[in-house]
Protein backbone atom coordinates (compact mmCIF):
# COMPACT_ATOMS: atom_id res chain seq x y z
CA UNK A 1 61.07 33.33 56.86
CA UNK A 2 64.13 34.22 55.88
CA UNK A 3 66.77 36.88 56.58
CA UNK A 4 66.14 38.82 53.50
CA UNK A 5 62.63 38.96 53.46
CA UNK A 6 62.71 40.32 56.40
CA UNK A 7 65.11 43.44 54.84
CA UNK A 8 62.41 45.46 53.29
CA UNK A 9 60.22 45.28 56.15
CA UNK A 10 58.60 48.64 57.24
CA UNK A 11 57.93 49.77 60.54
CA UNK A 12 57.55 46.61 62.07
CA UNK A 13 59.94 44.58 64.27
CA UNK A 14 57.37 42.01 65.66
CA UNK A 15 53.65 41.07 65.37
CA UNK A 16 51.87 38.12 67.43
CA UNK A 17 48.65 38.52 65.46
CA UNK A 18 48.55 35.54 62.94
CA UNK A 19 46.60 38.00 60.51
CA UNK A 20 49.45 40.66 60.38
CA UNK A 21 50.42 41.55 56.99
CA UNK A 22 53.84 43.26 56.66
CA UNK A 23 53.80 45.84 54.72
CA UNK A 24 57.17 46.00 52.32
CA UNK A 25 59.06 48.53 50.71
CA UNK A 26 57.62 48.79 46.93
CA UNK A 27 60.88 50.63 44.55
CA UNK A 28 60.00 53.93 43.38
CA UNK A 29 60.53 53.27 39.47
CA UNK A 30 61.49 56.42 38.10
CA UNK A 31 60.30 57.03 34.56
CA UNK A 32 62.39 59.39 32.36
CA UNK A 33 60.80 62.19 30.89
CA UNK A 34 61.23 62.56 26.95
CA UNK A 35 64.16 65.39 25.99
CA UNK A 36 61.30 68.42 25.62
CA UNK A 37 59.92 68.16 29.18
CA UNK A 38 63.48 68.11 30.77
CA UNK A 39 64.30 71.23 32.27
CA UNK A 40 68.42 71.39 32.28
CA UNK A 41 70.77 74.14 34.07
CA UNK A 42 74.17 74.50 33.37
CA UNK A 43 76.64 75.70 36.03
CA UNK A 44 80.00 76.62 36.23
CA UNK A 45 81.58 74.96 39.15
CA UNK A 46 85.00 75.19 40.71
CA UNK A 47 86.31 71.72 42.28
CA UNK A 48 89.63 70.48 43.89
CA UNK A 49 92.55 72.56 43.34
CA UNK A 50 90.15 75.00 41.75
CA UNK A 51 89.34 73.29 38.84
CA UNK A 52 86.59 74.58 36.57
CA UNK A 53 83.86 71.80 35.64
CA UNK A 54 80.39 72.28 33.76
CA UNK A 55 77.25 70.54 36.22
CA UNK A 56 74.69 69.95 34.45
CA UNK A 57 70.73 69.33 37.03
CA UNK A 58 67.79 68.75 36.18
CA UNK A 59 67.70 65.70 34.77
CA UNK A 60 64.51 64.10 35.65
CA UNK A 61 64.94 60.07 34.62
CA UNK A 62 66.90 56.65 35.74
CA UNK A 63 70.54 56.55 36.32
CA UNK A 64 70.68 54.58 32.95
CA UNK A 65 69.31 57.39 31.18
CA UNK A 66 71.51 59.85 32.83
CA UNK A 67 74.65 57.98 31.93
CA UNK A 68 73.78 57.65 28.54
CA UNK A 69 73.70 61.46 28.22
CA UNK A 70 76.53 62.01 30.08
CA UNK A 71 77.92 59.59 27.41
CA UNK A 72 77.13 60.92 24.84
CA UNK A 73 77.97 64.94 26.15
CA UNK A 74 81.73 63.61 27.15
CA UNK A 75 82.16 62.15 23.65
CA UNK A 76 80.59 65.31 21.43
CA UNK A 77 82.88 67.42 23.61
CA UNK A 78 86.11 65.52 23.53
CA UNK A 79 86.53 65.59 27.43
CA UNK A 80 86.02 63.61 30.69
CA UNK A 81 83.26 63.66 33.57
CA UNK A 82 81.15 61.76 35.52
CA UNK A 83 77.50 61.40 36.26
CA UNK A 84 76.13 60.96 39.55
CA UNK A 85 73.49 62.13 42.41
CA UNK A 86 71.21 63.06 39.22
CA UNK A 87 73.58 66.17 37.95
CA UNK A 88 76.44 65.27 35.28
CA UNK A 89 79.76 67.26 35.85
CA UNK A 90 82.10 67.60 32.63
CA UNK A 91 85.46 68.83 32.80
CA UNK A 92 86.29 72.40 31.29
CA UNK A 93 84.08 75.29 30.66
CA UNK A 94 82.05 73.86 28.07
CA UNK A 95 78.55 75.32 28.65
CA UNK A 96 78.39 77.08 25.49
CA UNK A 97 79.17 74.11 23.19
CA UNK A 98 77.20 71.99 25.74
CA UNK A 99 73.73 74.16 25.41
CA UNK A 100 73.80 74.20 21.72
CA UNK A 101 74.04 70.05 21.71
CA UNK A 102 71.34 69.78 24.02
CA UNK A 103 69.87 72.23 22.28
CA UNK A 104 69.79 70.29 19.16
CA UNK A 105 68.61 67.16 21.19
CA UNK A 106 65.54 69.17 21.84
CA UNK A 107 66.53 69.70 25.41
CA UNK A 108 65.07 72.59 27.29
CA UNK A 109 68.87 74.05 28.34
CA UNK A 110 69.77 77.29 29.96
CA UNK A 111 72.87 78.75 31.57
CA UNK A 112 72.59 79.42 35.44
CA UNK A 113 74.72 80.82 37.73
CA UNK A 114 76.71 84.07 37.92
């Protein structure tokens, strides 16, 4: 066999019974749920030299998906961010404006936080 076939092996560094059958890692695909089952939170965070940034969690879906939104948020709201670790971060205090787009996206959105 080769070296990367043996990579996803689980559990197992060596058999001698011929009838062995390895069992592999099998990807978890992750299915995105459609906008009405999401359940989003918006925070206001404070990161760096105290800079304020709106997280978004919740987000239930592929990182495909999640970029896409994050996409599309950053563009509606004329600002920067990222999207990673399944929460998108946006620069600014933009939850209000933020919760009325995903809103209108037929998000379930709510603020969280103090």
């Amino acid at each position: 066999m080769s070296k990367k076939e043996n990579n996803n092996r689980v559990n197992v560094v060596y058999s001698t019974n011929p009838n062995f059958i390895y069992q592999n890692e099998e990807e978890q695909t992750q299915v995105t749920l459609p906008a009405q089952q999401q359940n989003l939170k918006l925070f206001l965070d404070r990161i760096g030299g105290g800079k304020a940034v709106t997280r978004i969690s919740g987000f239930i879906g592929t990182e495909a998906d999640l970029n896409d939104l994050a996409k599309t948020l950053k563009q509606k709201c004329g600002v920067g961010g990222n999207a990673k670790d399944g929460n998108i971060l946006i620069q600014g205090d933009n939850r209000d404006k933020l919760l009325d787009l995903l809103l209108k996206a037929n998000y379930k959105a709510k603020k969280a936080g103090g």
